[in-house]
Protein backbone atom coordinates (compact mmCIF):
# COMPACT_ATOMS: atom_id res chain seq x y z
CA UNK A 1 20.08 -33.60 -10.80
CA UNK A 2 17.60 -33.05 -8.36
CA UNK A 3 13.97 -31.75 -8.95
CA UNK A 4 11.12 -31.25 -6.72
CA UNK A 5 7.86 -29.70 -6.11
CA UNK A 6 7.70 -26.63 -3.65
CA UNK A 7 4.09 -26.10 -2.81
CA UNK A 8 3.52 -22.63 -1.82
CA UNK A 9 0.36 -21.57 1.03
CA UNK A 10 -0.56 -24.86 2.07
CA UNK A 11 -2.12 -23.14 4.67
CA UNK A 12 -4.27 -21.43 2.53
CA UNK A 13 -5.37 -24.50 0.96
CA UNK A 14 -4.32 -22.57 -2.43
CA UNK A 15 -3.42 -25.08 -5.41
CA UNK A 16 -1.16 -22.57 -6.71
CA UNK A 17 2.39 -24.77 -6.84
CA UNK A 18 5.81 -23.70 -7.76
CA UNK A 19 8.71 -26.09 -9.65
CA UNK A 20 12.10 -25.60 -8.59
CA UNK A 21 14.99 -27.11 -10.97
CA UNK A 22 18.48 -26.53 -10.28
CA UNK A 23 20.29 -25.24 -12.90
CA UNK A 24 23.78 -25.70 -11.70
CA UNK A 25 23.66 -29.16 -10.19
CA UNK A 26 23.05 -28.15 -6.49
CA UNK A 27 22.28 -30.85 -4.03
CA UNK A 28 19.12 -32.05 -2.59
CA UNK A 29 20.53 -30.46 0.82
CA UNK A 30 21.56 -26.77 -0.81
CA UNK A 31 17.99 -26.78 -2.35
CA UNK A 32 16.95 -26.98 0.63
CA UNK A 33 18.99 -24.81 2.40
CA UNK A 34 18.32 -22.09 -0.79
CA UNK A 35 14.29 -22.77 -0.62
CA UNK A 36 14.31 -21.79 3.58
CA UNK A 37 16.44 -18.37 2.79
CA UNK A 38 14.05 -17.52 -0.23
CA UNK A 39 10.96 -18.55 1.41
CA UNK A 40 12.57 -16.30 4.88
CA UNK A 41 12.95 -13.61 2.23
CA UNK A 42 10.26 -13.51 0.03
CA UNK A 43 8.12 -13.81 3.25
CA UNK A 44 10.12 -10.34 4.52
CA UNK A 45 9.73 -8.45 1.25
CA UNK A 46 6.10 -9.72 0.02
CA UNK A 47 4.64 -8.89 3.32
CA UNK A 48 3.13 -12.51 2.98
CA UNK A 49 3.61 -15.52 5.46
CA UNK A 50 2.43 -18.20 3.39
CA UNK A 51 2.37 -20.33 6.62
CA UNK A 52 -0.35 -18.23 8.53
CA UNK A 53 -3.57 -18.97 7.94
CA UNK A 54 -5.70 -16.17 6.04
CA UNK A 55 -8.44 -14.02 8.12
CA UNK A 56 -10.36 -13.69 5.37
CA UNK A 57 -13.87 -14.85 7.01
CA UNK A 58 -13.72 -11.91 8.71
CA UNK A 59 -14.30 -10.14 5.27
CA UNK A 60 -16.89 -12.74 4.94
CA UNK A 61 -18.91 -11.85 7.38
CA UNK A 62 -18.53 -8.18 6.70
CA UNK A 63 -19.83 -8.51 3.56
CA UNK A 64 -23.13 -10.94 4.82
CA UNK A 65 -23.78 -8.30 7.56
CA UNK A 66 -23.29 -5.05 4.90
CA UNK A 67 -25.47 -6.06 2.17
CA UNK A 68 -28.04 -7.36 4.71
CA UNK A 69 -27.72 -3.81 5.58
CA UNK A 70 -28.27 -2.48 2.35
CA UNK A 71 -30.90 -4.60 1.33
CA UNK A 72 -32.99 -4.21 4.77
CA UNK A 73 -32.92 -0.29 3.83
CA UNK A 74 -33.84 -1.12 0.10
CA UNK A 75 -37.00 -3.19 0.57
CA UNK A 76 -38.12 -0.79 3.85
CA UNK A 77 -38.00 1.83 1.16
CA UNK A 78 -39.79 -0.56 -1.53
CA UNK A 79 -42.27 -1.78 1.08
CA UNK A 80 -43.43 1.32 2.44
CA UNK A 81 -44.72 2.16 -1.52
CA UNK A 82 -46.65 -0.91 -0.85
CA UNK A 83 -47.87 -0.24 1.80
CA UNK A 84 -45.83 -2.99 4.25
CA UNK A 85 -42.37 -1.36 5.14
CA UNK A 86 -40.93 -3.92 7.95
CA UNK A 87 -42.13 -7.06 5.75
CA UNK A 88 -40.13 -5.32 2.66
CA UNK A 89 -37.12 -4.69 4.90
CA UNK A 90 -37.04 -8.30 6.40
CA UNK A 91 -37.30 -9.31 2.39
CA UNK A 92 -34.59 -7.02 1.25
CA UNK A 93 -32.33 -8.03 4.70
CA UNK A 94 -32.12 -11.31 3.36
CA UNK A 95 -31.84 -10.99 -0.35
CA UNK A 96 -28.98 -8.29 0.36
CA UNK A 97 -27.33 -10.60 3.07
CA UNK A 98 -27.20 -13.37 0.45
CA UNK A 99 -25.78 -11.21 -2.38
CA UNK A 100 -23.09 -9.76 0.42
CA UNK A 101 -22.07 -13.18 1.34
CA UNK A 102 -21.52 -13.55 -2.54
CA UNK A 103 -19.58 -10.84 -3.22
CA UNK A 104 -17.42 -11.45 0.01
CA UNK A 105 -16.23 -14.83 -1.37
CA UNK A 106 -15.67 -13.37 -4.65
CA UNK A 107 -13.57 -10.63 -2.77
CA UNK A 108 -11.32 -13.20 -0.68
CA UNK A 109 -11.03 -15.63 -3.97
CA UNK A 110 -9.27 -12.39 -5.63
CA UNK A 111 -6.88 -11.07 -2.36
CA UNK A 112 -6.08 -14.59 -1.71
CA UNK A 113 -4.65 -14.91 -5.46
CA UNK A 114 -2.95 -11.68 -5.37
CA UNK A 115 -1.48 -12.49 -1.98
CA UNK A 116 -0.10 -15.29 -3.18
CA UNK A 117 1.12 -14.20 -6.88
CA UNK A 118 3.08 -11.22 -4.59
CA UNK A 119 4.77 -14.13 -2.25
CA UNK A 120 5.49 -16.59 -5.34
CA UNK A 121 6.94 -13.65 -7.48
CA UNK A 122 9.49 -12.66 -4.29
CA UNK A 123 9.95 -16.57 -4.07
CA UNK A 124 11.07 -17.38 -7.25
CA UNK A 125 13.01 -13.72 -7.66
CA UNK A 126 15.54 -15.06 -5.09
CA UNK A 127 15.31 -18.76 -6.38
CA UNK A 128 16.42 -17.69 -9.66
CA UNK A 129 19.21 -15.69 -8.23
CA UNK A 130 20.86 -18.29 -6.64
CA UNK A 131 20.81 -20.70 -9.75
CA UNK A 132 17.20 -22.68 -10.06
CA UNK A 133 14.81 -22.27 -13.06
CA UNK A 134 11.04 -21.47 -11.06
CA UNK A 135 7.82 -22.21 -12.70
């Protein structure tokens, strides 16, 4: 029999990996052949190409440049009670940008797992159709 690892978004640098056994005694070359129409598939009905690397600094940077924003408004407002507004804005520019920057991570760490839990789901869907146990 003939069992191997399929690591799915390499790209991604994700350590999410797959197993593939076959459960009817395919070859090493039909595995092969059956992981490049699953992967084609799954990649055509998740919406995800595994492959492709992720865009997500762009949400990143987003989120930096919002709460900077946000805070910059927050401590203007706080400063002018004490009597300094554009020293409380510069304060609250880069408190906010800091906790933006946080939150964006947190935001790509959670799309980047439920991209690939949708692509690994369509993955092992068709793997399991044509005969392998996926885990």
């Amino acid at each position: 029999m003939h069992f191997r690892l399929v690591i799915g978004f390499a790209a991604a640098q994700n350590t999410s990996k797959l197993f593939v056994y076959p459960q009817k005694g395919q070859s090493a070359d039909q595995q092969d052949a059956d992981e490049y129409a699953c992967y084609k598939w799954a990649k055509e009905n998740s919406g995800v190409n595994p492959m492709e690397p992720t865009q997500q600094k762009n949400l990143r940077a987003g989120g930096t440049l919002g709460g900077g924003m946000k805070g910059a408004a927050l401590g203007a407002a706080g400063g002018a009670i004490a009597g300094n507004a554009a020293k409380g804005a510069a304060i609250g520019a880069v408190g906010g940008a800091v906790l933006g920057r946080r939150q964006g991570k947190m935001n790509e760490q959670m799309d980047q797992q439920m991209t690939t839990n949708t692509y690994h789901r369509a993955f092992a869907a068709c793997m399991e159709g044509r005969g392998y146990t996926v885990r």
